[in-house]
Protein backbone atom coordinates (compact mmCIF):
# COMPACT_ATOMS: atom_id res chain seq x y z
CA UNK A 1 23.25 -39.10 -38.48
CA UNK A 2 23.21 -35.72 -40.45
CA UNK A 3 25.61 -33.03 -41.01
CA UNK A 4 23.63 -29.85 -40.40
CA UNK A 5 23.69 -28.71 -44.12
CA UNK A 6 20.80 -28.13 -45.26
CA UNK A 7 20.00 -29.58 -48.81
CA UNK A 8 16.46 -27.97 -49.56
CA UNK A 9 13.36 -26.08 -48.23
CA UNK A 10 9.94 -28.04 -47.51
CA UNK A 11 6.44 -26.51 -47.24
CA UNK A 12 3.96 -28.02 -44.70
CA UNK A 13 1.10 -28.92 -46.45
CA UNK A 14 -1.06 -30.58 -43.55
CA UNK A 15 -1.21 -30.98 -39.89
CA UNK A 16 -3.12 -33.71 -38.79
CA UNK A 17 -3.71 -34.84 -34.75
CA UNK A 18 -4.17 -38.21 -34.07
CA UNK A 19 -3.86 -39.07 -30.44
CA UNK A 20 -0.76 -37.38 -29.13
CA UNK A 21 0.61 -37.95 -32.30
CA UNK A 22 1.14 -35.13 -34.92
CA UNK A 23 1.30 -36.05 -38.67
CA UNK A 24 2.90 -33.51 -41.11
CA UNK A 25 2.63 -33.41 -44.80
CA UNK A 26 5.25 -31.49 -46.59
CA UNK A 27 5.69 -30.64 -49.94
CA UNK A 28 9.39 -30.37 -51.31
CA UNK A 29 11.79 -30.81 -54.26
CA UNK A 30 13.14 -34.28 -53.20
CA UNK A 31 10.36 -35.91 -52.48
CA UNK A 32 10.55 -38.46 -55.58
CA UNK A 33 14.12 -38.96 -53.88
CA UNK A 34 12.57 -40.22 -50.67
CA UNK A 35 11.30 -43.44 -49.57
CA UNK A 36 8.85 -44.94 -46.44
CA UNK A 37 11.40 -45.79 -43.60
CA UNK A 38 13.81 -43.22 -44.33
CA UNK A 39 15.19 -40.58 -41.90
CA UNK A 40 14.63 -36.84 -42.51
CA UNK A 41 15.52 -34.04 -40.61
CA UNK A 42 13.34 -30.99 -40.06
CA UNK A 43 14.39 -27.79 -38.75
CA UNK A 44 16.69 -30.48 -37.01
CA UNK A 45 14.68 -32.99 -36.04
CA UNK A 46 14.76 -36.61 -37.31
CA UNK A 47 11.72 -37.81 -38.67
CA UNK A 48 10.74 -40.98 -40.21
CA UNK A 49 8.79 -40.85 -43.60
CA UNK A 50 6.05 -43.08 -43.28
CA UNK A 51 3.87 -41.97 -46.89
CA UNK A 52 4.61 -40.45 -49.94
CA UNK A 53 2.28 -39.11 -52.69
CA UNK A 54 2.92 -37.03 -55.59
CA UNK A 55 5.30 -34.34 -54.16
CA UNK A 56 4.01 -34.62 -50.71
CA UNK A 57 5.64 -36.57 -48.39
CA UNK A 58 4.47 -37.78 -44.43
CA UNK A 59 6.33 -38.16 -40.90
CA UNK A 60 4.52 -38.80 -37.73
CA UNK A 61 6.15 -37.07 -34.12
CA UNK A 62 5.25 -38.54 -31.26
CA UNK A 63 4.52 -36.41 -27.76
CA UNK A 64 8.23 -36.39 -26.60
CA UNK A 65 9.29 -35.05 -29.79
CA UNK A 66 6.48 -32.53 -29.88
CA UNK A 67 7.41 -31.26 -26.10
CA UNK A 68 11.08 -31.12 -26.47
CA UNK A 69 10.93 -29.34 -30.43
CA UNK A 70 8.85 -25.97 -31.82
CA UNK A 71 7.40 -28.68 -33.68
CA UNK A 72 3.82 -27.89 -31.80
CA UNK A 73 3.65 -24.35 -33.36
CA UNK A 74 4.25 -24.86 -36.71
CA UNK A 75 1.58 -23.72 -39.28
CA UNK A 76 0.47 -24.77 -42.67
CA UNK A 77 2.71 -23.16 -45.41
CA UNK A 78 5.36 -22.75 -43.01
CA UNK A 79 9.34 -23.36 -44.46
CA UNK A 80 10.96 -25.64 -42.74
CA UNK A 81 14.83 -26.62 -43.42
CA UNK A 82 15.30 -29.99 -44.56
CA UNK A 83 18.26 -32.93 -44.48
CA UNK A 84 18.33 -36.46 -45.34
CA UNK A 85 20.81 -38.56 -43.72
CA UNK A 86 24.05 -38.59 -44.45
CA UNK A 87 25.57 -41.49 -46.42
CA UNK A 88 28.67 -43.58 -45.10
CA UNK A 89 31.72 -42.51 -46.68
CA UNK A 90 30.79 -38.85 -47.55
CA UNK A 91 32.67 -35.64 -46.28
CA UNK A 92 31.19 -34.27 -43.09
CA UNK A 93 31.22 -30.84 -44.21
CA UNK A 94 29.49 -29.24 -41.07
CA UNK A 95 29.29 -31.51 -37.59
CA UNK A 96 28.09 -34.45 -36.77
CA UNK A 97 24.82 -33.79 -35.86
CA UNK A 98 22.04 -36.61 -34.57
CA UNK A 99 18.72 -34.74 -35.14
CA UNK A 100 17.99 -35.07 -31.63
CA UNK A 101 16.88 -31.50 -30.45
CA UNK A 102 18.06 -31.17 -27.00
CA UNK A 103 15.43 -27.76 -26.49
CA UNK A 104 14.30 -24.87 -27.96
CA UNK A 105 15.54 -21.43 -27.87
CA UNK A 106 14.39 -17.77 -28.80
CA UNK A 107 15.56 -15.40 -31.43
CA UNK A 108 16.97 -12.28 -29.00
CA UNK A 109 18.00 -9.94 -31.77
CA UNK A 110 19.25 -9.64 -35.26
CA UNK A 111 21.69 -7.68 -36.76
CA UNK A 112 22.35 -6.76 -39.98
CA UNK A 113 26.48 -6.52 -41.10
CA UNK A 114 27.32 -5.25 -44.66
CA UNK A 115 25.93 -8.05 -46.21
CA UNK A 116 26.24 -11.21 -43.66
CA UNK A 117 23.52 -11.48 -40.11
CA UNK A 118 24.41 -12.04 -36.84
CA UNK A 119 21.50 -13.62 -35.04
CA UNK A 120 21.26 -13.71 -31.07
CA UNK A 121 19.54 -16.95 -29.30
CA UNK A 122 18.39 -16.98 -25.76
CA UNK A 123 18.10 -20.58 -23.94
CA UNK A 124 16.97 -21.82 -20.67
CA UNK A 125 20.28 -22.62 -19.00
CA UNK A 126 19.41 -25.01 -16.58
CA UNK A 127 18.85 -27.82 -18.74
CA UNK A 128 22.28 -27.49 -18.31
CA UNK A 129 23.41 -27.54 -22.25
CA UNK A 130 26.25 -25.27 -22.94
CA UNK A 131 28.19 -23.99 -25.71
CA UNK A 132 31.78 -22.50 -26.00
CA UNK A 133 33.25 -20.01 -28.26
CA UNK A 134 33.98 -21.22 -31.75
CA UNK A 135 32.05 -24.62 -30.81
CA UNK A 136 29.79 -26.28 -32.79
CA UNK A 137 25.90 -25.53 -32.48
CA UNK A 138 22.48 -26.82 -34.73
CA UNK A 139 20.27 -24.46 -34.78
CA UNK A 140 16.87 -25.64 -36.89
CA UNK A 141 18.94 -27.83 -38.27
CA UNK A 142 22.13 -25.55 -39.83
CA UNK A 143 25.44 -26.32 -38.85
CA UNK A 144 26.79 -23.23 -37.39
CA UNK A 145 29.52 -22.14 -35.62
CA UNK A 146 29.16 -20.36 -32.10
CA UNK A 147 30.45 -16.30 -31.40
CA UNK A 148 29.75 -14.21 -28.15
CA UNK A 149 29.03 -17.55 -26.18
CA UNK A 150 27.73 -17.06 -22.64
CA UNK A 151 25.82 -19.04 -20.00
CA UNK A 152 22.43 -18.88 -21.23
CA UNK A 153 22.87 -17.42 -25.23
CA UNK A 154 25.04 -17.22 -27.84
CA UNK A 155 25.39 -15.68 -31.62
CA UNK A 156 26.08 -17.31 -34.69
CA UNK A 157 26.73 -15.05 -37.96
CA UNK A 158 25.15 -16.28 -41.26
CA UNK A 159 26.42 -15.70 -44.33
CA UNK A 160 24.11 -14.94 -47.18
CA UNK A 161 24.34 -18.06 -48.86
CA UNK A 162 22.63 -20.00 -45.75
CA UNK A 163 20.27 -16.81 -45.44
CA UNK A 164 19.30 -17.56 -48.63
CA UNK A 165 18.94 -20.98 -48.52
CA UNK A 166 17.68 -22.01 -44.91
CA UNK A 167 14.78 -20.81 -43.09
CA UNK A 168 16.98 -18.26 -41.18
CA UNK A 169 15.41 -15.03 -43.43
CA UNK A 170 12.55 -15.40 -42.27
CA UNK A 171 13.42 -15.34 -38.29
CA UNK A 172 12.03 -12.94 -36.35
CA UNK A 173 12.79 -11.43 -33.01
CA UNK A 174 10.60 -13.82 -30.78
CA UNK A 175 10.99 -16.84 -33.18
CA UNK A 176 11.20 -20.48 -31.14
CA UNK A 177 14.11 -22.66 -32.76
CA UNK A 178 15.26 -25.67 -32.40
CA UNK A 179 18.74 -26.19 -30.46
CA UNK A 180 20.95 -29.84 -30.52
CA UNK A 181 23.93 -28.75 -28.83
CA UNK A 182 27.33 -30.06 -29.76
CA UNK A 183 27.54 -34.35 -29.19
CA UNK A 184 31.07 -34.26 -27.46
CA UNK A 185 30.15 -31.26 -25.63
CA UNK A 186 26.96 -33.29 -24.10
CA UNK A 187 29.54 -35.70 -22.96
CA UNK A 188 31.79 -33.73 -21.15
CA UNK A 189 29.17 -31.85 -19.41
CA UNK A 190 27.64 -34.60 -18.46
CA UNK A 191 30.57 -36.10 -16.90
CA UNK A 192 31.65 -33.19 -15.00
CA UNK A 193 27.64 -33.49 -13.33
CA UNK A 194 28.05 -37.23 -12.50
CA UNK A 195 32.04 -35.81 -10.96
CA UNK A 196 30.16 -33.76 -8.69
């Protein structure tokens, strides 16, 4: 379980097939922190750490998590946003959030407001995943909140401490994310499917 705020940047240091199975080395600031067996999420997606030398660190993705993630495009040297599981008892400062990307979606446009970013994402609507104004929404892994929600996109505005501090400055028009839509909103979609 994570929260969607991001504690630190990684840097992928190797990309390694094996099988359908993709290994990725990244290099980051709390890797002496880490330890084999523990959860990490990257650009949203939960990974298990399964080595760790020096300041490098290893998870493994399987195929599923490869289809369903941008996790198949990423490059060596690439950022990637990272978040270790949250611990029982601490505040839940953005939403609950379960690392599960539920698809990907593309960067439609960016706009630039006196100091803050609004940033536009397009999303293949019939996977049927939704979001509502002033919902909750993941997107690689940030905890944001949804404006100008409609069926198939939606806009979330960044202030510059998370442009700073995520991976979000260095979005481009045409940029794959990750998206894990809102938990209860899953729910109730999926109940008003199975009501029909």
């Amino acid at each position: 379980m994570f929260t969607g705020i991001i504690e630190t940047l990684g840097i992928i240091k190797d990309l390694k097939k094996e099988g359908e199975n993709l290994h990725i080395t990244i290099n980051s600031s709390i890797t002496n922190e880490l330890k084999i067996d523990q959860s990490v999420a990257h650009n949203g997606v939960c990974l298990t750490v399964v080595a760790i030398e020096n300041d490098n660190y290893t998870v493994t993705a399987i195929k599923e998590t490869i289809d369903k993630t941008n996790l198949g495009e990423w490059k060596l040297d690439e950022v990637v946003n990272l978040e270790r599981a949250m611990k029982l008892g601490d505040r839940l400062d953005g939403h609950i959030v379960q690392g599960h990307v539920d698809q990907t979606g593309v960067c439609k446009s960016i706009y630039e407001a006196n100091g803050s970013w609004y940033f536009t994402f397009e999303y293949n609507k019939d996977l049927n995943n939704l979001t509502i104004e002033k919902g909750s929404i993941t997107v690689n892994g940030v905890s944001l909140t949804v404006v100008n929600s409609k069926t198939n996109e939606f806009s979330v505005a960044i202030i510059p401490y998370t442009y700073e501090h995520t991976n979000f400055k260095n979005f481009k028009v045409g940029t794959k994310i990750n998206l894990e839509f809102d938990v209860i909103g899953k729910y109730v979609s999926k109940l008003h499917l199975m009501k029909q």
